[in-house]
Protein backbone atom coordinates (compact mmCIF):
# COMPACT_ATOMS: atom_id res chain seq x y z
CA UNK A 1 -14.58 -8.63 6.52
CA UNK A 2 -16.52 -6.41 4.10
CA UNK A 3 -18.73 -5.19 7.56
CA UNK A 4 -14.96 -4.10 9.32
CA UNK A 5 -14.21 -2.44 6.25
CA UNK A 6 -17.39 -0.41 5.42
CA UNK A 7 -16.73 0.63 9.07
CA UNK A 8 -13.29 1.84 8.61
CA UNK A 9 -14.47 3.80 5.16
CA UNK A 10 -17.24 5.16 7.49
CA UNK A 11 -14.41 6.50 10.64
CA UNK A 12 -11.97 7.36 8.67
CA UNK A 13 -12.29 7.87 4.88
CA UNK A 14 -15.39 9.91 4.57
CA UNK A 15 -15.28 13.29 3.92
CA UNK A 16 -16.52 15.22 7.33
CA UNK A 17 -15.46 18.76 8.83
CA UNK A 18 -12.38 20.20 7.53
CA UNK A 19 -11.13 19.27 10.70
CA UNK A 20 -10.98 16.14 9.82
CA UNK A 21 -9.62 16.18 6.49
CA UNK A 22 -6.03 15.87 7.36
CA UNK A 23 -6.83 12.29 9.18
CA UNK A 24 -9.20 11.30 6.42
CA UNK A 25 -6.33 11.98 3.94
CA UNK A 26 -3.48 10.25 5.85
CA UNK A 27 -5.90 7.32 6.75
CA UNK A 28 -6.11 6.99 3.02
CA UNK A 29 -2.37 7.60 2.23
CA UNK A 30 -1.94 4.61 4.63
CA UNK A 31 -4.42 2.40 3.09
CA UNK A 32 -3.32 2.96 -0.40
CA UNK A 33 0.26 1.67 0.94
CA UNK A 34 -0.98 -1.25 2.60
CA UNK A 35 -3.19 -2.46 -0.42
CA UNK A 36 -0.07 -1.40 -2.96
CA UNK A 37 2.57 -3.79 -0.48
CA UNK A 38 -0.48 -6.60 -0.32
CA UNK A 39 -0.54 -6.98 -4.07
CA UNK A 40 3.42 -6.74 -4.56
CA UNK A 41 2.73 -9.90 -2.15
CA UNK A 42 0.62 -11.78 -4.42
CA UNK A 43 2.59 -10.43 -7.83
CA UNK A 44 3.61 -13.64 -7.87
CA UNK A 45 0.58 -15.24 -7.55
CA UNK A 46 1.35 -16.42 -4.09
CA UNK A 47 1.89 -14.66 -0.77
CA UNK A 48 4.84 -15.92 1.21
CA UNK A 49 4.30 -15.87 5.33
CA UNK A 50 7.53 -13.16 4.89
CA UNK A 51 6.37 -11.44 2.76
CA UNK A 52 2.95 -10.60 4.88
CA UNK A 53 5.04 -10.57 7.82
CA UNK A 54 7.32 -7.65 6.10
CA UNK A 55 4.48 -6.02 4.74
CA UNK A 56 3.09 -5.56 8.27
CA UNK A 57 6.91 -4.97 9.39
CA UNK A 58 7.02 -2.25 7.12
CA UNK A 59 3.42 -0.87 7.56
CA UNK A 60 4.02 -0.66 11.25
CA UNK A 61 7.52 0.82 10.77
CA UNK A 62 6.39 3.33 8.78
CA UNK A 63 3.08 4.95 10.22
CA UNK A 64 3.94 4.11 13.65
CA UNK A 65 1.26 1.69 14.24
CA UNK A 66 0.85 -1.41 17.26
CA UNK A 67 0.47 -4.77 15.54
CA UNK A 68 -3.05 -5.06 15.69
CA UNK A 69 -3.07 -1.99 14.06
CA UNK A 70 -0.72 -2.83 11.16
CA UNK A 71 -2.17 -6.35 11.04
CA UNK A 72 -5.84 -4.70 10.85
CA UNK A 73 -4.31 -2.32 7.98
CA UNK A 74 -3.01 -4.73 5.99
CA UNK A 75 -6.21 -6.90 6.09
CA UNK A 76 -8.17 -3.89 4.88
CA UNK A 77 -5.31 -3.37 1.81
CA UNK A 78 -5.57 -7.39 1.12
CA UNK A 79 -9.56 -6.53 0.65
CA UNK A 80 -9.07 -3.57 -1.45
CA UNK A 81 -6.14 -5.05 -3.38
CA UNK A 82 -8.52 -7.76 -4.27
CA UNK A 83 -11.43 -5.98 -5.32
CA UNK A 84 -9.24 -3.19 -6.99
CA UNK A 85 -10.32 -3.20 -10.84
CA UNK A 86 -6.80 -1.99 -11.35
CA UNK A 87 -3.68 -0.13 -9.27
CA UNK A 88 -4.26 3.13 -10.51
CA UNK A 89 -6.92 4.39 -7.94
CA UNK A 90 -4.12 3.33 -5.09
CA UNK A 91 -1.01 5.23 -7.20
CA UNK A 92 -3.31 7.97 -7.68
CA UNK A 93 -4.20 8.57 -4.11
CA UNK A 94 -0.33 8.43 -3.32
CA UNK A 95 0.43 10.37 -6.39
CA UNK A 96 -1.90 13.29 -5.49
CA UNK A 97 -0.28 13.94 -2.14
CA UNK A 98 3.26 12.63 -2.01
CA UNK A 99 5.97 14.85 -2.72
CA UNK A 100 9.01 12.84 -5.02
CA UNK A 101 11.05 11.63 -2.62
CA UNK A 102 8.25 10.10 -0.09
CA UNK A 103 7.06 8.03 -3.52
CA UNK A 104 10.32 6.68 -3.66
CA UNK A 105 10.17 5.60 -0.09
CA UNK A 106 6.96 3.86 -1.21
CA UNK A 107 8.97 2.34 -3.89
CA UNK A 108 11.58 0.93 -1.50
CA UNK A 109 8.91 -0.44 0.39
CA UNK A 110 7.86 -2.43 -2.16
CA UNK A 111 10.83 -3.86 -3.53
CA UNK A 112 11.58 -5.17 -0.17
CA UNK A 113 8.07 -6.84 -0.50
CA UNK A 114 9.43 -7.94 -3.66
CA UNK A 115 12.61 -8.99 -2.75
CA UNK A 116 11.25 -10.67 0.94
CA UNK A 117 11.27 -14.37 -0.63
CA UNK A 118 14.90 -14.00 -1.51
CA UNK A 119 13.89 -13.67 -5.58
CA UNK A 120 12.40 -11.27 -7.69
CA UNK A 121 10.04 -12.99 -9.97
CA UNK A 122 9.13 -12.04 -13.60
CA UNK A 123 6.37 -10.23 -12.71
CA UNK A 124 6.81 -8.55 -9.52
CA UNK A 125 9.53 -6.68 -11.73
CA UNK A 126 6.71 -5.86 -14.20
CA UNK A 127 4.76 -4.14 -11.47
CA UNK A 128 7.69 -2.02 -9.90
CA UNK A 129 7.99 -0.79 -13.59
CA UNK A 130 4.19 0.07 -13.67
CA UNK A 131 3.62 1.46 -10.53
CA UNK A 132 7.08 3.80 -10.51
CA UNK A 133 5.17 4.93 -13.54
CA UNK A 134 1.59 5.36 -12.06
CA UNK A 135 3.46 7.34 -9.63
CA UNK A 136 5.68 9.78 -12.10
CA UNK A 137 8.97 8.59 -11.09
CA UNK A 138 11.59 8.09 -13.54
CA UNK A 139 13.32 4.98 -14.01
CA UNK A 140 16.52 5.89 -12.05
CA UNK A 141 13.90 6.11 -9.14
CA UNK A 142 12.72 3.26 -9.69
């Protein structure tokens, strides 16, 4: 796993010609999503089969991607989520270069990861309030 994802940082997330930057920057746009839907997954300490299957749902929905390609995506946000020392460095990649009301669509996104079990635990909730706040958006946003 850590082999397909050194190769993925390697195609698509390392800085090359300018030419380049605006797929480097929306391959990281997308993999900040993925890894941000992935851990509203396992807020509650367990990932549903939903919830993964709305995450990649959602992930495919959204960037337009096959199902290997979503499935592929979301495995690569699973790996990051997990290694992640904290959410910020995900928020802050979204936060640089999302205008207002394409966070919110994030948001949405992830309370339909949150609400894909049919409940909203305790702490999912927590992390909607964090992560509308990572990403500057006020609570009527959220």
């Amino acid at each position: 796993m850590l082999k397909s994802f050194r190769r993925f940082i390697d195609e698509f997330l390392t800085p090359g010609t300018d030419a380049e930057a605006p797929e480097a920057q929306e391959h990281r746009l997308q993999l900040a999503t993925a890894a941000l839907l992935m851990e509203m997954g396992r807020a509650d300490f367990e990932l549903h089969a939903g919830e993964r299957d709305h995450v990649l749902g959602l992930l495919a929905k959204e960037f337009k991607l096959s199902g290997h390609e979503a499935e592929r995506l979301a495995a690569l946000g699973e790996e990051e989520g997990r290694e992640a020392v904290s959410l910020f460095e995900f928020t802050r990649t979204l936060d640089g270069a999302l205008s207002t009301p394409d966070k919110v669509r994030v948001i949405e996104m992830l309370w339909q990861v949150a609400y894909a079990d049919g409940t909203l635990d305790k702490y999912e909730e927590s992390m909607m309030r964090k992560l509308a706040d990572l990403l500057h958006l006020s609570h009527r946003q959220l």
